[in-house]
N, C-alpha and C. Protein backbone atom coordinates (compact mmCIF):
# COMPACT_ATOMS: atom_id res chain seq x y z
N UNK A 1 14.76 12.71 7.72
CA UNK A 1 14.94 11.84 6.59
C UNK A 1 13.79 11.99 5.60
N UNK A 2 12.31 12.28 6.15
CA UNK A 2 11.54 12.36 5.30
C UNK A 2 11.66 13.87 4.37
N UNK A 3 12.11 14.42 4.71
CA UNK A 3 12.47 15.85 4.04
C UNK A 3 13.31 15.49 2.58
N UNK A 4 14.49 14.84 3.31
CA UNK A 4 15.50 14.24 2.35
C UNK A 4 14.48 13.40 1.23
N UNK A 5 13.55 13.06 1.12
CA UNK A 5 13.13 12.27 0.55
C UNK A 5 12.11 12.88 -0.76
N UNK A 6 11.86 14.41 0.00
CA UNK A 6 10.96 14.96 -0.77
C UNK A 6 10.85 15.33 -2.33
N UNK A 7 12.29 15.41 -2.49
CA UNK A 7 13.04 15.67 -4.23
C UNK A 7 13.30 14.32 -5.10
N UNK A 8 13.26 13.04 -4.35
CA UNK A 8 12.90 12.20 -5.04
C UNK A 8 12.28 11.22 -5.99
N UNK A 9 12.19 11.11 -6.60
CA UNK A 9 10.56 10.35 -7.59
C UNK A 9 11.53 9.51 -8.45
N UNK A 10 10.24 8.36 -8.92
CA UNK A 10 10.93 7.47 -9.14
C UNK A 10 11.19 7.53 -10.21
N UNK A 11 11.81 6.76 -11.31
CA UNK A 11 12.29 7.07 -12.89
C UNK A 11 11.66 6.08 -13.35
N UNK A 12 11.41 6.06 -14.50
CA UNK A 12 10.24 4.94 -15.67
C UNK A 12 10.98 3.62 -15.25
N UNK A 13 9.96 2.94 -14.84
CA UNK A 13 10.17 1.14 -14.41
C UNK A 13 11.21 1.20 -13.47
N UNK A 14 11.12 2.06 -12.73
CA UNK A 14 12.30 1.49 -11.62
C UNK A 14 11.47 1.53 -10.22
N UNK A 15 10.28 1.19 -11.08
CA UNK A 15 9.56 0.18 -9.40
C UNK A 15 8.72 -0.67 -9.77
N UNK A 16 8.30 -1.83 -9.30
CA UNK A 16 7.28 -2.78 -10.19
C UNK A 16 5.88 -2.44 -9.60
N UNK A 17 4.80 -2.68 -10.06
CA UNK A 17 3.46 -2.69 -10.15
C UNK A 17 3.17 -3.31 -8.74
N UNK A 18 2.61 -2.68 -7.25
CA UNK A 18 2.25 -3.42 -6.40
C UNK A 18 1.15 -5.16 -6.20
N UNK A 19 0.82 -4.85 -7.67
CA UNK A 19 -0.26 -6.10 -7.92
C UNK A 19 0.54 -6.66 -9.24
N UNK A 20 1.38 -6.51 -10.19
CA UNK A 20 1.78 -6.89 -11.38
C UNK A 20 0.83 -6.56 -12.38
N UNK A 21 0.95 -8.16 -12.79
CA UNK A 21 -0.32 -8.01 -14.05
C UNK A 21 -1.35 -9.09 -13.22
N UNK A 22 -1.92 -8.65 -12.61
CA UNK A 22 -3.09 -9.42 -12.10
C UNK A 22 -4.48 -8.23 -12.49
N UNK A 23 -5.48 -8.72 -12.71
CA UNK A 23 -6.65 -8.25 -12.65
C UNK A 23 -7.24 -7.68 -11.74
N UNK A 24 -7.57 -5.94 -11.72
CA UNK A 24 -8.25 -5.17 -10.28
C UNK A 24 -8.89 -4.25 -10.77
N UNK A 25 -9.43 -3.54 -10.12
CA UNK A 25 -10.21 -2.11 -10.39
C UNK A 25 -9.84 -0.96 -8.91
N UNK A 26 -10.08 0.04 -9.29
CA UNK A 26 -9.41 0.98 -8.46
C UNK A 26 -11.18 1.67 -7.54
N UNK A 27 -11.02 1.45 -6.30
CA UNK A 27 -11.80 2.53 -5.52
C UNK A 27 -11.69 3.67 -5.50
N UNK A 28 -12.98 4.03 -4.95
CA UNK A 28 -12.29 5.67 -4.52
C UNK A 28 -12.50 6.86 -6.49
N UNK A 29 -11.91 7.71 -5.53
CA UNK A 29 -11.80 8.98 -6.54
C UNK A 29 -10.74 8.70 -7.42
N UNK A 30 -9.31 8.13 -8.29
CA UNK A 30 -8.36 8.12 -8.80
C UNK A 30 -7.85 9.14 -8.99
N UNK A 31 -6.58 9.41 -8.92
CA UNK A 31 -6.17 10.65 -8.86
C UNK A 31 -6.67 12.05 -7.68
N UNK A 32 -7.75 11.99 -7.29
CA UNK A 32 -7.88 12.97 -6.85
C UNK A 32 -7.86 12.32 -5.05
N UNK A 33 -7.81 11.38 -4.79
CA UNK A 33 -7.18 10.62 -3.66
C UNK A 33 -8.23 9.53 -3.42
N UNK A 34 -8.27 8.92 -1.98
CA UNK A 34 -9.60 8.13 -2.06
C UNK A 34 -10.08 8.03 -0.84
N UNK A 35 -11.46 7.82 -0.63
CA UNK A 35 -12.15 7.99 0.77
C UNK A 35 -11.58 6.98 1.44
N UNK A 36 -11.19 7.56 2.90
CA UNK A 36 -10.73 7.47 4.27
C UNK A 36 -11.24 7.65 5.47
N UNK A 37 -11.17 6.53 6.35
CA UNK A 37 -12.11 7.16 7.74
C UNK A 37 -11.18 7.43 8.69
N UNK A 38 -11.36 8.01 9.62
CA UNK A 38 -10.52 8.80 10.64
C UNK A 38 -11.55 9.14 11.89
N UNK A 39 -10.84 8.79 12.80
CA UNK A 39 -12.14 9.58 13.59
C UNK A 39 -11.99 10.96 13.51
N UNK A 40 -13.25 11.52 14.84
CA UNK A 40 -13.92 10.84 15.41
C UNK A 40 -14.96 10.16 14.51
N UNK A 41 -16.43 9.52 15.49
CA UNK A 41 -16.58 8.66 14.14
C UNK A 41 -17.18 9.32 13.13
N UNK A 42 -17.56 8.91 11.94
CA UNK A 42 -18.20 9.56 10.95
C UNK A 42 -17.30 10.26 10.36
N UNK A 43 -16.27 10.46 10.45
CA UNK A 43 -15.51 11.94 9.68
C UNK A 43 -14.57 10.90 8.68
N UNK A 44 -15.28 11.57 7.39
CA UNK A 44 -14.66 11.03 6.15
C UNK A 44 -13.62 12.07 5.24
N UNK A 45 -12.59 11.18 4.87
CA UNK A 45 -11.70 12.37 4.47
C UNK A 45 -11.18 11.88 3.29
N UNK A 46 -10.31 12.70 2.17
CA UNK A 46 -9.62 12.00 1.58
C UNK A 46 -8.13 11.88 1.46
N UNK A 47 -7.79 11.06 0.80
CA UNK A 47 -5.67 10.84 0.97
C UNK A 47 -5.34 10.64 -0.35
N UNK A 48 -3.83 10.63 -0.23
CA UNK A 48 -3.20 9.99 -1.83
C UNK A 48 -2.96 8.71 -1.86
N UNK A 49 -3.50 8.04 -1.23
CA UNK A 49 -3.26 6.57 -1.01
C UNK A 49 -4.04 6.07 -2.57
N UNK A 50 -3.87 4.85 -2.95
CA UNK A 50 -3.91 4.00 -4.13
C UNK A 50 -5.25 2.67 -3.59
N UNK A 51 -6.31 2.67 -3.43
CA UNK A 51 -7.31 1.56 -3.14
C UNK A 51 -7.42 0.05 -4.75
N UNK A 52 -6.93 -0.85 -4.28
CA UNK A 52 -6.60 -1.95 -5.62
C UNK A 52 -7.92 -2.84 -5.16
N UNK A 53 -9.15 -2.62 -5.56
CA UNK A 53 -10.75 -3.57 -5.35
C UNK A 53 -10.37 -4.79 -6.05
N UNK A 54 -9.73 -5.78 -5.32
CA UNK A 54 -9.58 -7.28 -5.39
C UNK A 54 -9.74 -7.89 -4.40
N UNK A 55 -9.60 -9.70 -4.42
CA UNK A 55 -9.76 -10.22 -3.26
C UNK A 55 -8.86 -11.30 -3.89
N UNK A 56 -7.85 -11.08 -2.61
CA UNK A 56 -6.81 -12.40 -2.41
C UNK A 56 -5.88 -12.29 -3.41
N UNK A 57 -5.45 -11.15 -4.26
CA UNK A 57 -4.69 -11.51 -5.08
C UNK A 57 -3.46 -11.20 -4.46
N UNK A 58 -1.89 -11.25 -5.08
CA UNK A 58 -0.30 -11.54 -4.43
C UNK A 58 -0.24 -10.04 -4.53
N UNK A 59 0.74 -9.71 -3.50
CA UNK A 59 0.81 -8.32 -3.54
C UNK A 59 2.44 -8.14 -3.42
N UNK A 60 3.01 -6.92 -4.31
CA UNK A 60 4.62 -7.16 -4.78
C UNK A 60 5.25 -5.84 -4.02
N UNK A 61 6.54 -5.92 -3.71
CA UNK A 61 7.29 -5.21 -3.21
C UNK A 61 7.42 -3.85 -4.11
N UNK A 62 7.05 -2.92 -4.62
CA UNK A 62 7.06 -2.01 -5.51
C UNK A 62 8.83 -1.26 -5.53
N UNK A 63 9.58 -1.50 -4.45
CA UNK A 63 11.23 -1.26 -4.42
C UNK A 63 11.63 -2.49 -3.70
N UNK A 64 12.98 -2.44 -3.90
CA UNK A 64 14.19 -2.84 -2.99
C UNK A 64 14.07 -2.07 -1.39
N UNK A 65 13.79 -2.56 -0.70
CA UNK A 65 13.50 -2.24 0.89
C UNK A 65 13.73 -2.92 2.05
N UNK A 66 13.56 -2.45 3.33
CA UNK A 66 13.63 -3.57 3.80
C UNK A 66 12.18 -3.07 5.06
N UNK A 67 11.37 -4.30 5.49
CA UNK A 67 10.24 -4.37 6.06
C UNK A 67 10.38 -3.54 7.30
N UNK A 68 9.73 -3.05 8.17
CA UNK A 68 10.20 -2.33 9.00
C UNK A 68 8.95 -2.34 9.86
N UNK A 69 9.29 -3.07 11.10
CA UNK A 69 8.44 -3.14 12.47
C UNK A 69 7.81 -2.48 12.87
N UNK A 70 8.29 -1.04 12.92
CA UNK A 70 8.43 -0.02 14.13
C UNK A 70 7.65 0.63 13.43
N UNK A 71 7.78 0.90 12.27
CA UNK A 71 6.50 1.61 11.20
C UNK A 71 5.51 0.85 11.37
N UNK A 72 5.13 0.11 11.28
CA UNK A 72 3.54 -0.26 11.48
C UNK A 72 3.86 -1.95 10.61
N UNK A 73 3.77 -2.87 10.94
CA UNK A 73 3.92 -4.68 10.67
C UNK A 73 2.75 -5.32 11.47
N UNK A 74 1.82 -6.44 10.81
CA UNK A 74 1.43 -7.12 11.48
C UNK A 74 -0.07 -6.69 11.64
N UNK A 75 -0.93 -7.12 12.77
CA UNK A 75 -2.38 -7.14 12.59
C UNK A 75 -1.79 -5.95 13.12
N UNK A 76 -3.65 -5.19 12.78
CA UNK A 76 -3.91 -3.61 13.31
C UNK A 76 -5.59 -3.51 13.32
N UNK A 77 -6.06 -3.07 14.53
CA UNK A 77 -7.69 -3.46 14.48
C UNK A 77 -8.12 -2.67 13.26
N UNK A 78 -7.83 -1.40 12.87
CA UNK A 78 -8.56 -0.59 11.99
C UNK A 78 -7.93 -1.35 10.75
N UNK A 79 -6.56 -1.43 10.45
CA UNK A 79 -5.94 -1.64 8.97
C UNK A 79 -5.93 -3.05 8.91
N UNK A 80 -5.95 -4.47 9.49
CA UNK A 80 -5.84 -5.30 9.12
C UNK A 80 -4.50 -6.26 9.53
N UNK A 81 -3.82 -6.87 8.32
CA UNK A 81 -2.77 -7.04 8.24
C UNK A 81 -2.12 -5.80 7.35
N UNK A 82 -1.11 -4.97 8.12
CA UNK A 82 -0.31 -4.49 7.24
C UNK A 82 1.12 -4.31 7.65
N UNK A 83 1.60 -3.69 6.17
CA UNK A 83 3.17 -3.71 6.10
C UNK A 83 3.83 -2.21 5.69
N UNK A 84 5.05 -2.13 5.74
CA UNK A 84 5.96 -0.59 5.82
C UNK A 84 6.66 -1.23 5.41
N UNK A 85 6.94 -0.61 4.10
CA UNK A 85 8.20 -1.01 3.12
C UNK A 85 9.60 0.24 3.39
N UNK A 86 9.97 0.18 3.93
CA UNK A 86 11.08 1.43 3.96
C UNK A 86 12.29 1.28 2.66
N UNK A 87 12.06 2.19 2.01
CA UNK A 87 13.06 2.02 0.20
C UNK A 87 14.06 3.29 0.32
N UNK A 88 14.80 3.33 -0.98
CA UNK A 88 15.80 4.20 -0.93
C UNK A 88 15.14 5.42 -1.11
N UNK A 89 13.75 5.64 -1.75
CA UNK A 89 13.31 6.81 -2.35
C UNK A 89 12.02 7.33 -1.30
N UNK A 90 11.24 5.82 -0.84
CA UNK A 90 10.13 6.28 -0.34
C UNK A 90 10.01 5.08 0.71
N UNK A 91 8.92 5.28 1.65
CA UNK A 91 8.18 4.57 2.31
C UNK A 91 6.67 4.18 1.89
N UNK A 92 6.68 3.18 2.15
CA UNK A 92 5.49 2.48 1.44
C UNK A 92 4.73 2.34 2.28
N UNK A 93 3.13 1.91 2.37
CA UNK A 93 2.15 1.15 3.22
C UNK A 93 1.37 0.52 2.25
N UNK A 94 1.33 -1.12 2.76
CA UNK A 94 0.35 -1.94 2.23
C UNK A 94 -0.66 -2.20 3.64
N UNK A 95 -2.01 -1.83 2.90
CA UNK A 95 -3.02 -2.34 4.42
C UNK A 95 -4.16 -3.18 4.15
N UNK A 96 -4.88 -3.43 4.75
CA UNK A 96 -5.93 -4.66 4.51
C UNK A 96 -5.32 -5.71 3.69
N UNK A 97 -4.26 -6.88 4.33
CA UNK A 97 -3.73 -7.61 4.14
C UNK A 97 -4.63 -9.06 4.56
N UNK A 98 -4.47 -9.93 3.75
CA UNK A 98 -4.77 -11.47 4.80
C UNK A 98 -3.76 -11.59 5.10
N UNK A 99 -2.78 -11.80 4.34
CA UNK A 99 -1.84 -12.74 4.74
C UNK A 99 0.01 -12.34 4.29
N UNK A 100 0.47 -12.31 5.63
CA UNK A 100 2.14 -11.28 5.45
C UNK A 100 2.86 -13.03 5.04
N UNK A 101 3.79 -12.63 3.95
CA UNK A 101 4.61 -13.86 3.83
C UNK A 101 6.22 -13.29 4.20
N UNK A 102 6.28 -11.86 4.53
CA UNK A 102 7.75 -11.55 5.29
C UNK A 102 7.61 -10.95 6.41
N UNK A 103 8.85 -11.50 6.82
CA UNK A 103 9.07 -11.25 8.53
C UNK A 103 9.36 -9.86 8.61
N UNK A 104 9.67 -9.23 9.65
CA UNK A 104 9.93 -7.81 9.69
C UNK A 104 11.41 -8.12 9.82
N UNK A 105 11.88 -6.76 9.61
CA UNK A 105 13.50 -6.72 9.18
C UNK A 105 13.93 -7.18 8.20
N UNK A 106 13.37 -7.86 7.41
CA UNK A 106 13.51 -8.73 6.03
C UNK A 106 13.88 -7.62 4.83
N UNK A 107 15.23 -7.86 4.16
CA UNK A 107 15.59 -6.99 3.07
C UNK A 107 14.99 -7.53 2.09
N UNK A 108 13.59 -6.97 1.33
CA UNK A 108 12.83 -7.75 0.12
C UNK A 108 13.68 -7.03 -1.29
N UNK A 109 13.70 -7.32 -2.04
CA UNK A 109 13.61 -6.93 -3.61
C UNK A 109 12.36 -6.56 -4.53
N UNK A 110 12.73 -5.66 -5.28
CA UNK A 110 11.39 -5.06 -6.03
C UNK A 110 10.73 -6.64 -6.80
N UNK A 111 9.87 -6.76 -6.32
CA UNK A 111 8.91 -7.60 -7.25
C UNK A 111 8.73 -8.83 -6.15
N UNK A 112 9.58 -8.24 -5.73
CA UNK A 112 9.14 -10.08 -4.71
C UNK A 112 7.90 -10.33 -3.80
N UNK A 113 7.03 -11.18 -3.87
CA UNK A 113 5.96 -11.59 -3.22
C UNK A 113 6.20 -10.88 -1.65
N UNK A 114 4.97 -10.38 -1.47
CA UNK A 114 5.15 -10.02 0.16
C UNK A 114 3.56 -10.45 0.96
N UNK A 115 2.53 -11.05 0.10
CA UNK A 115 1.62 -11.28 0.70
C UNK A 115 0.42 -11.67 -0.29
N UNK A 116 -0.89 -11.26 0.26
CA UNK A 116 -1.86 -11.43 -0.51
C UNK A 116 -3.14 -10.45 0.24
N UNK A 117 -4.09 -9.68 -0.90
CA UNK A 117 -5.24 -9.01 -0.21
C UNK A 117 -6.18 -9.98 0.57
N UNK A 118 -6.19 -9.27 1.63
CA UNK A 118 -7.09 -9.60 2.61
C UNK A 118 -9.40 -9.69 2.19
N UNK A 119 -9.75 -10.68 2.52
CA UNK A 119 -11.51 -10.79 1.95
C UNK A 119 -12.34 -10.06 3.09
N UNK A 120 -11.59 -9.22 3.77
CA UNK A 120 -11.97 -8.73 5.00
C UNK A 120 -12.15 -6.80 5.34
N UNK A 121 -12.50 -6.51 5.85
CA UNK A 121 -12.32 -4.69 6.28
C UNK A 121 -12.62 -4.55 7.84
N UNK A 122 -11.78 -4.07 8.26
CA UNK A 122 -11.89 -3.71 9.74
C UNK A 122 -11.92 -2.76 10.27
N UNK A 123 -11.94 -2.80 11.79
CA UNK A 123 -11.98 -1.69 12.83
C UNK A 123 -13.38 -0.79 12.14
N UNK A 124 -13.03 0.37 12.38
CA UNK A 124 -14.22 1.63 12.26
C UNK A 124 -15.01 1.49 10.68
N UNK A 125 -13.85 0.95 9.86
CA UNK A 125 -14.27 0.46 8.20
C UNK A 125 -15.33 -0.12 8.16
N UNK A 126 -15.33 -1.26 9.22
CA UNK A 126 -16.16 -2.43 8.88
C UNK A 126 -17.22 -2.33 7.86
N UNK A 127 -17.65 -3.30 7.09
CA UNK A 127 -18.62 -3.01 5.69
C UNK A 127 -18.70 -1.62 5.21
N UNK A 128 -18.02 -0.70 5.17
CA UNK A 128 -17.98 0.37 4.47
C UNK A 128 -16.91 0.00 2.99
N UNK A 129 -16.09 -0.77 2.77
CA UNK A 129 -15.40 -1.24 1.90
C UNK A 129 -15.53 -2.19 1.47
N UNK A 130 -15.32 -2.93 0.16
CA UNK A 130 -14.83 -4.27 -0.69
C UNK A 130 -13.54 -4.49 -0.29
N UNK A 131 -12.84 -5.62 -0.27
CA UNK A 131 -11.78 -6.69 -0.14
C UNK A 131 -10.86 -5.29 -0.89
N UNK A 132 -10.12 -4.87 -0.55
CA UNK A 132 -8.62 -4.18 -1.42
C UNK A 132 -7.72 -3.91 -0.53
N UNK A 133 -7.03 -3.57 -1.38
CA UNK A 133 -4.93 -2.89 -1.03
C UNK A 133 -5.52 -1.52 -0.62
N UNK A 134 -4.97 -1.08 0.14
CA UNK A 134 -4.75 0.59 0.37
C UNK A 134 -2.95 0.33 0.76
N UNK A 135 -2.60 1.23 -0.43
CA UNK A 135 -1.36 1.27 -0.71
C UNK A 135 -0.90 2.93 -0.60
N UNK A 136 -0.43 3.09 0.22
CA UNK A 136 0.31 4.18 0.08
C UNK A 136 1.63 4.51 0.46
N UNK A 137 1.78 5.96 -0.44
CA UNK A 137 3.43 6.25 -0.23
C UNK A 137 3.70 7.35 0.44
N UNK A 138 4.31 7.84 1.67
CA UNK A 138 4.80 8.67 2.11
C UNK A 138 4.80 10.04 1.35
N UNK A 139 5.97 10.13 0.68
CA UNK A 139 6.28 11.27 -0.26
C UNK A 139 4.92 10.84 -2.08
N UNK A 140 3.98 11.95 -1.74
CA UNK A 140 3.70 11.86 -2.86
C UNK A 140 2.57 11.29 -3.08
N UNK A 141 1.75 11.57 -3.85
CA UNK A 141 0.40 10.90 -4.63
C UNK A 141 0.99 8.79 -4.90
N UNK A 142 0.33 8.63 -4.53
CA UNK A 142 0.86 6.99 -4.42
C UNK A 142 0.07 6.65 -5.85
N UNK A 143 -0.72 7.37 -6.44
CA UNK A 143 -1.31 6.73 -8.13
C UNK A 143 -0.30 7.03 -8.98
N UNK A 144 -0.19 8.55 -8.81
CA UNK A 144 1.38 9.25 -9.92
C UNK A 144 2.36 8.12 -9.94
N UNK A 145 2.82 7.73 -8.66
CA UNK A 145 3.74 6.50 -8.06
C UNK A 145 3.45 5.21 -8.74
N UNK A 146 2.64 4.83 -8.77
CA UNK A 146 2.10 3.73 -9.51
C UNK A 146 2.03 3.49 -10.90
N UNK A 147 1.77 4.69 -11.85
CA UNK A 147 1.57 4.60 -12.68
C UNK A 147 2.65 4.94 -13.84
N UNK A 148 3.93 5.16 -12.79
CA UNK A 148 5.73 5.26 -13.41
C UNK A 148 5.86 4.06 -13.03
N UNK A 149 4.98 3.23 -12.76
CA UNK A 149 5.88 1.05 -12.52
C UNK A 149 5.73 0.70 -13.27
N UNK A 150 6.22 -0.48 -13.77
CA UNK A 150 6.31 -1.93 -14.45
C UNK A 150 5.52 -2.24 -14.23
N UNK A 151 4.50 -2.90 -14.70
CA UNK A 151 3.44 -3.93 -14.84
C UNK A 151 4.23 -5.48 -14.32
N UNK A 152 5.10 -5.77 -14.65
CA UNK A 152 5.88 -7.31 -15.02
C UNK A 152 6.45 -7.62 -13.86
């Protein structure tokens, strides 16, 4: 399925802004991905993941999806609270979460509230980060992804 997925991308505003119009700043490198830890320890790497440097702000469904367990839901010592958006085009990850406001299996809609950033960083992270989203998408640079959304 992820193959199937690879020719996909999304079309102008047909995904909303994982933060909206709320106020953030971006970690990391932009565009060119952003620092990641992995073990073993010490080994720093980078990804296409999307880092949103806020604290506590609402965090939005970027498609029509539905939440998905088995992908990764719920506390995680290294990531926090996080979530797996499974969509028609892509799979999502929201991580360093406080707080999940949907259940798993839950069919969300693009824009709809799914939580809020976490004031916290965990597992191997610990104080190596500020309070943010690490948002990423399966297929694809998750900023390119971001930056074909809606703000609204």
């Amino acid at each position: 399925m992820v193959a199937a997925l690879a020719c996909l991308r999304p079309a102008a505003a047909a995904c909303t802004h994982p933060l909206k119009q709320q106020s953030y700043s971006l970690c990391g490198t932009p565009g060119q991905g952003t620092l990641s830890y992995s073990a073993p320890p010490n080994n720093w790497q980078s990804d296409n993941a999307v880092d949103f440097c806020a604290l506590r702000l609402n965090v939005y469904a970027v498609e029509d999806g539905v939440v998905c367990k088995a992908c990764g839901f719920g506390w995680d010592p290294a990531w926090g609270y996080r979530l797996t958006l499974n969509a028609a085009t892509n799979q999502f990850f929201y991580t360093h979460l406080g707080y999940i406001d949907v259940k798993a299996g839950t069919y969300v809609r693009r824009g709809q509230f799914l939580g809020t950033i976490g004031d916290f960083s965990n597992g191997p992270t610990t104080n190596h980060f500020p309070p943010h989203l690490h948002f990423a998408a399966r297929d694809g640079n998750a900023l390119t992804y971001v930056r074909s959304c809606t703000r609204t």
